[in-house]
C-alpha atoms as a PDB file:
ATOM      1  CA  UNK A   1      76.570-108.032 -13.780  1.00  0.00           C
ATOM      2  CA  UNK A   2      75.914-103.763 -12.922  1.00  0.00           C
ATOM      3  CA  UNK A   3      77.465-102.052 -10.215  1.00  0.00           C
ATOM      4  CA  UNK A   4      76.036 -99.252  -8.964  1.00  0.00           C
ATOM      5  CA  UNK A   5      78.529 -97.000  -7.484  1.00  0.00           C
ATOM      6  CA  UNK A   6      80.725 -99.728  -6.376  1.00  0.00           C
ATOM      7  CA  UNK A   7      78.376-102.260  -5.190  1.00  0.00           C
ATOM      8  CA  UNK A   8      76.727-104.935  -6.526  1.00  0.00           C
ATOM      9  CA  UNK A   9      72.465-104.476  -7.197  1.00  0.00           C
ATOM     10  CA  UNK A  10      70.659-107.874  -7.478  1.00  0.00           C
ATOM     11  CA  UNK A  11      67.812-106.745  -8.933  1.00  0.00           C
ATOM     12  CA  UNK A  12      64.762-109.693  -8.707  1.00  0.00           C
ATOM     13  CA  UNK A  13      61.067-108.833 -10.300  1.00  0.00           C
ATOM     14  CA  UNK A  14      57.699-110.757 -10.152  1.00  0.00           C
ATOM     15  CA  UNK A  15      56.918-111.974 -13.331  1.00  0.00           C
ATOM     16  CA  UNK A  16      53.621-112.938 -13.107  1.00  0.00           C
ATOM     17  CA  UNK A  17      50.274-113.544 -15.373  1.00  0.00           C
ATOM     18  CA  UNK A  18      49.223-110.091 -15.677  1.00  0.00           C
ATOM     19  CA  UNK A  19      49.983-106.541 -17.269  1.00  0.00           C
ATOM     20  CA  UNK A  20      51.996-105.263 -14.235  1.00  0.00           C
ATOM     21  CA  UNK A  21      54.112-108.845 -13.774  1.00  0.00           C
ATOM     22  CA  UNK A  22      55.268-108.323 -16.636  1.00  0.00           C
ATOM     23  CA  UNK A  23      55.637-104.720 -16.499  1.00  0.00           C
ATOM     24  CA  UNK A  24      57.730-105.319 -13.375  1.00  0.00           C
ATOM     25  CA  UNK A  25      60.174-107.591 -15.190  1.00  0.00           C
ATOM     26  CA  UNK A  26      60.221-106.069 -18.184  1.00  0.00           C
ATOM     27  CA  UNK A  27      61.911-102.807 -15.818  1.00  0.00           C
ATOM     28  CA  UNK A  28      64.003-105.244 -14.536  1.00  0.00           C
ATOM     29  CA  UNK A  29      65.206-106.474 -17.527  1.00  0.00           C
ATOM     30  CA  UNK A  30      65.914-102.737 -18.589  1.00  0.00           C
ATOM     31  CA  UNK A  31      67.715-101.787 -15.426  1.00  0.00           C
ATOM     32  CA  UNK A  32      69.735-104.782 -15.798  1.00  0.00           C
ATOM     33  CA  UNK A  33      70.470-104.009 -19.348  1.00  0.00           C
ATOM     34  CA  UNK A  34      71.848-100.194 -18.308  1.00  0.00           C
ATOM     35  CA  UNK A  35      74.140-101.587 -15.626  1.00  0.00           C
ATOM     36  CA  UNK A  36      71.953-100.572 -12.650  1.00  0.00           C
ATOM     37  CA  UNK A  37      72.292-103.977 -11.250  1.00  0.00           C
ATOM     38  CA  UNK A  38      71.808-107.612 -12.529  1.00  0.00           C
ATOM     39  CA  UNK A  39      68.200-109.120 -12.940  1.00  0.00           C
ATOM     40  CA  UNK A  40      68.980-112.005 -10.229  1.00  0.00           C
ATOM     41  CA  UNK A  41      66.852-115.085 -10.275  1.00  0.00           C
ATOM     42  CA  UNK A  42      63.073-115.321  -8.214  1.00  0.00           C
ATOM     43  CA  UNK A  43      62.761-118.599  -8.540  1.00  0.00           C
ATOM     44  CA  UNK A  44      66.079-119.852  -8.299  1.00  0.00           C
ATOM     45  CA  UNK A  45      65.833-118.515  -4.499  1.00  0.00           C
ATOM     46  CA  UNK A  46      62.427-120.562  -3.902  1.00  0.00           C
ATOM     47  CA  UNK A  47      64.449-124.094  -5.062  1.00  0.00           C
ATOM     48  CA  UNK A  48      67.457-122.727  -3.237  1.00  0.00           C
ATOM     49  CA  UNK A  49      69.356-123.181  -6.219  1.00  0.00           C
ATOM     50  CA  UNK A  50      72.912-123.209  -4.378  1.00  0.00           C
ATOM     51  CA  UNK A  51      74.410-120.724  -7.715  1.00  0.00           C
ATOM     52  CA  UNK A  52      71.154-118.251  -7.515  1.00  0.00           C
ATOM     53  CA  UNK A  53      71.381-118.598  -3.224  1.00  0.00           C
ATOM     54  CA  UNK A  54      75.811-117.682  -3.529  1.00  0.00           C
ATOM     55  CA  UNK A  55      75.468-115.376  -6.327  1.00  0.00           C
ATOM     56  CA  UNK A  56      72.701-113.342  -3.927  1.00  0.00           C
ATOM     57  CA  UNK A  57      75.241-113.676  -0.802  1.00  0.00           C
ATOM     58  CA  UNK A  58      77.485-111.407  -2.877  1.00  0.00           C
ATOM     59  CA  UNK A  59      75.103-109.092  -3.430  1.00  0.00           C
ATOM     60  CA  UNK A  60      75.298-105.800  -1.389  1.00  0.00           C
ATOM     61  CA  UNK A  61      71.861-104.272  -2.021  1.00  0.00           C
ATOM     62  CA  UNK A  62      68.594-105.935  -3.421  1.00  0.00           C
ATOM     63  CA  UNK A  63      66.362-104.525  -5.428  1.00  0.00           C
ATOM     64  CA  UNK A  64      62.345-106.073  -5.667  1.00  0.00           C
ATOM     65  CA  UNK A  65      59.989-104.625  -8.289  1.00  0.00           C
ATOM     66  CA  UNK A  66      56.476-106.435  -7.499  1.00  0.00           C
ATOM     67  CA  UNK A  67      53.416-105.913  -9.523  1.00  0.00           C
ATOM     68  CA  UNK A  68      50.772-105.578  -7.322  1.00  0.00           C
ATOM     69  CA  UNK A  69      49.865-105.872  -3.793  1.00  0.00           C
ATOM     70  CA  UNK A  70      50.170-109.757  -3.448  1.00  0.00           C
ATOM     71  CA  UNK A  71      54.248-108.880  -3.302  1.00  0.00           C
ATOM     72  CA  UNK A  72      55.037-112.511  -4.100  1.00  0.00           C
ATOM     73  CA  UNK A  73      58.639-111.056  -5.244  1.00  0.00           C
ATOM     74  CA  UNK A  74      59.186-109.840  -1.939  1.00  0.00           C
ATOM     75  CA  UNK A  75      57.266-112.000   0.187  1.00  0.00           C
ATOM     76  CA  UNK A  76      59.671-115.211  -1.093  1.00  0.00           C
ATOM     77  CA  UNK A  77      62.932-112.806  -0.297  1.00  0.00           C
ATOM     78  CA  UNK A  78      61.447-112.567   3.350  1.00  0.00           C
ATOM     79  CA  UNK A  79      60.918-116.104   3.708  1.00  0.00           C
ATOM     80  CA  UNK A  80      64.489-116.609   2.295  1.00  0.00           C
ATOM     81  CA  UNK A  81      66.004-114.080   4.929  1.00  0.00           C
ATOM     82  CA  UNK A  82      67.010-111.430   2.564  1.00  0.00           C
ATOM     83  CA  UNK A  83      66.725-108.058   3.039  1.00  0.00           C
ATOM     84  CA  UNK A  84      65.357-105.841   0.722  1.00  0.00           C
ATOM     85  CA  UNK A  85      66.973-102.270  -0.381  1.00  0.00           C
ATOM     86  CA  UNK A  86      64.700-100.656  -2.728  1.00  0.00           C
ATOM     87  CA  UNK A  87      61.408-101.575  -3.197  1.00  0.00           C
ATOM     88  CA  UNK A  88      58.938-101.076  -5.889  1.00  0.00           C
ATOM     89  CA  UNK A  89      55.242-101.877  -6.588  1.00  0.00           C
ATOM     90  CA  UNK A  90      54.014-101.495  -9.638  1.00  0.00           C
ATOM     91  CA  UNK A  91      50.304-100.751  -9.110  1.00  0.00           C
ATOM     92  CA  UNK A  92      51.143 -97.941  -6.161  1.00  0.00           C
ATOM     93  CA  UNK A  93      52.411 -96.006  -9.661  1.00  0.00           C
ATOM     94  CA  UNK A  94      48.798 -95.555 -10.904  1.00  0.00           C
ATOM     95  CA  UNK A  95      48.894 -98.892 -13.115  1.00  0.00           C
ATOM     96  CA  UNK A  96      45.494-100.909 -13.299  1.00  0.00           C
ATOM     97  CA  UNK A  97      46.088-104.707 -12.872  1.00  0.00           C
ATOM     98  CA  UNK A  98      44.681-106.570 -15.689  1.00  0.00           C
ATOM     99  CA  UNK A  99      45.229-110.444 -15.676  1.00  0.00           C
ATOM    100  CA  UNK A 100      43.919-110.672 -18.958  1.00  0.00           C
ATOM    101  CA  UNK A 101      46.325-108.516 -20.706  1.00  0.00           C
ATOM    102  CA  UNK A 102      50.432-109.995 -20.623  1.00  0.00           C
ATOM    103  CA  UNK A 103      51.998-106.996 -22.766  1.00  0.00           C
ATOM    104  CA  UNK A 104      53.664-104.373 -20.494  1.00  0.00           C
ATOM    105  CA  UNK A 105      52.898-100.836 -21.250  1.00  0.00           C
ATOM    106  CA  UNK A 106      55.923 -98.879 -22.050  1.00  0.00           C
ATOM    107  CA  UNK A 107      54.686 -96.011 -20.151  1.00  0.00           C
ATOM    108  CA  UNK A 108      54.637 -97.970 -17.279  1.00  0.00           C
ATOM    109  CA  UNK A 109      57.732 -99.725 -17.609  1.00  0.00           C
ATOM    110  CA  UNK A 110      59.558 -96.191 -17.693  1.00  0.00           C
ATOM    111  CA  UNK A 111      57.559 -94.774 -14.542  1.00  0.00           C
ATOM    112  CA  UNK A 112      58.603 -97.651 -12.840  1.00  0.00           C
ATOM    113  CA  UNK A 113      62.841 -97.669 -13.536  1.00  0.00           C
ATOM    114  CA  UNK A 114      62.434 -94.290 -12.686  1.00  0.00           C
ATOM    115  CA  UNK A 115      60.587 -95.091  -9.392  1.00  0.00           C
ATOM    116  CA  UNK A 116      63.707 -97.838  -8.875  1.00  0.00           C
ATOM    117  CA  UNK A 117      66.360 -95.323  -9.984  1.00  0.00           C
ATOM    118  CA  UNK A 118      64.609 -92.897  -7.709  1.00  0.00           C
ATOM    119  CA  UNK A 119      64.593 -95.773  -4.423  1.00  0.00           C
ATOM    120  CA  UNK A 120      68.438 -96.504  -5.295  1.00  0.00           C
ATOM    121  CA  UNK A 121      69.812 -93.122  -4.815  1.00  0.00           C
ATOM    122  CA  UNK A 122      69.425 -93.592  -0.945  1.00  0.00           C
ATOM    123  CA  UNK A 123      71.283 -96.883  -1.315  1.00  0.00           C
ATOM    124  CA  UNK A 124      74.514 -95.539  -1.458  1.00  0.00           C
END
């Protein structure tokens, strides 16, 4: 798990069928990897997975990083009751859904940790 300045980041990304689904989880997966937070689980909060549901009670901030406008990531939070922190959508950086194309663009990816790195500086 990351802790950002003492507290701890769940960090939870739509993942879905399209260049910025996976865009957004692939910048989850490299803010998780540099300690910004820990990539907590989507869809263990839609089952109500009891471990995903008491990890995320420990959490002190949230992070969501949605891909487009649909905001599935954060839509399912609100339905849960959780309050979201820092939020980040991937196509209000410039990037062009395309469904047919699953391989993130690097580019992307780093515009968008910097876009969460940016959002988390107010979090403290």
């Amino acid at each position: 798990m990351g802790k950002q300045d003492g507290h701890w980041v769940a960090i939870f990304t739509c993942a879905g069928g399209s260049n910025t689904g996976q865009t957004a989880n692939a910048a989850g997966v490299k803010l998780a990897q540099a300690g910004l937070g820990y990539l907590a689980c989507l869809a263990g909060v839609g089952a109500g997975a009891e471990n995903t549901l008491k990890k995320l009670a420990q959490a002190q901030k949230v992070v969501v990083i949605d891909g487009c406008p649909v905001a599935c990531a954060k839509g399912m939070l609100g339905k849960a009751g959780v309050k979201v922190d820092c939020y980040v959508q991937v196509t209000a950086l410039g990037v062009k859904k395309d469904p047919g194309v699953l391989a993130p663009d690097p580019a992307a990816v780093a515009r968008v940790c910097e876009a969460v790195k940016e959002g988390m500086k107010s979090l403290v």
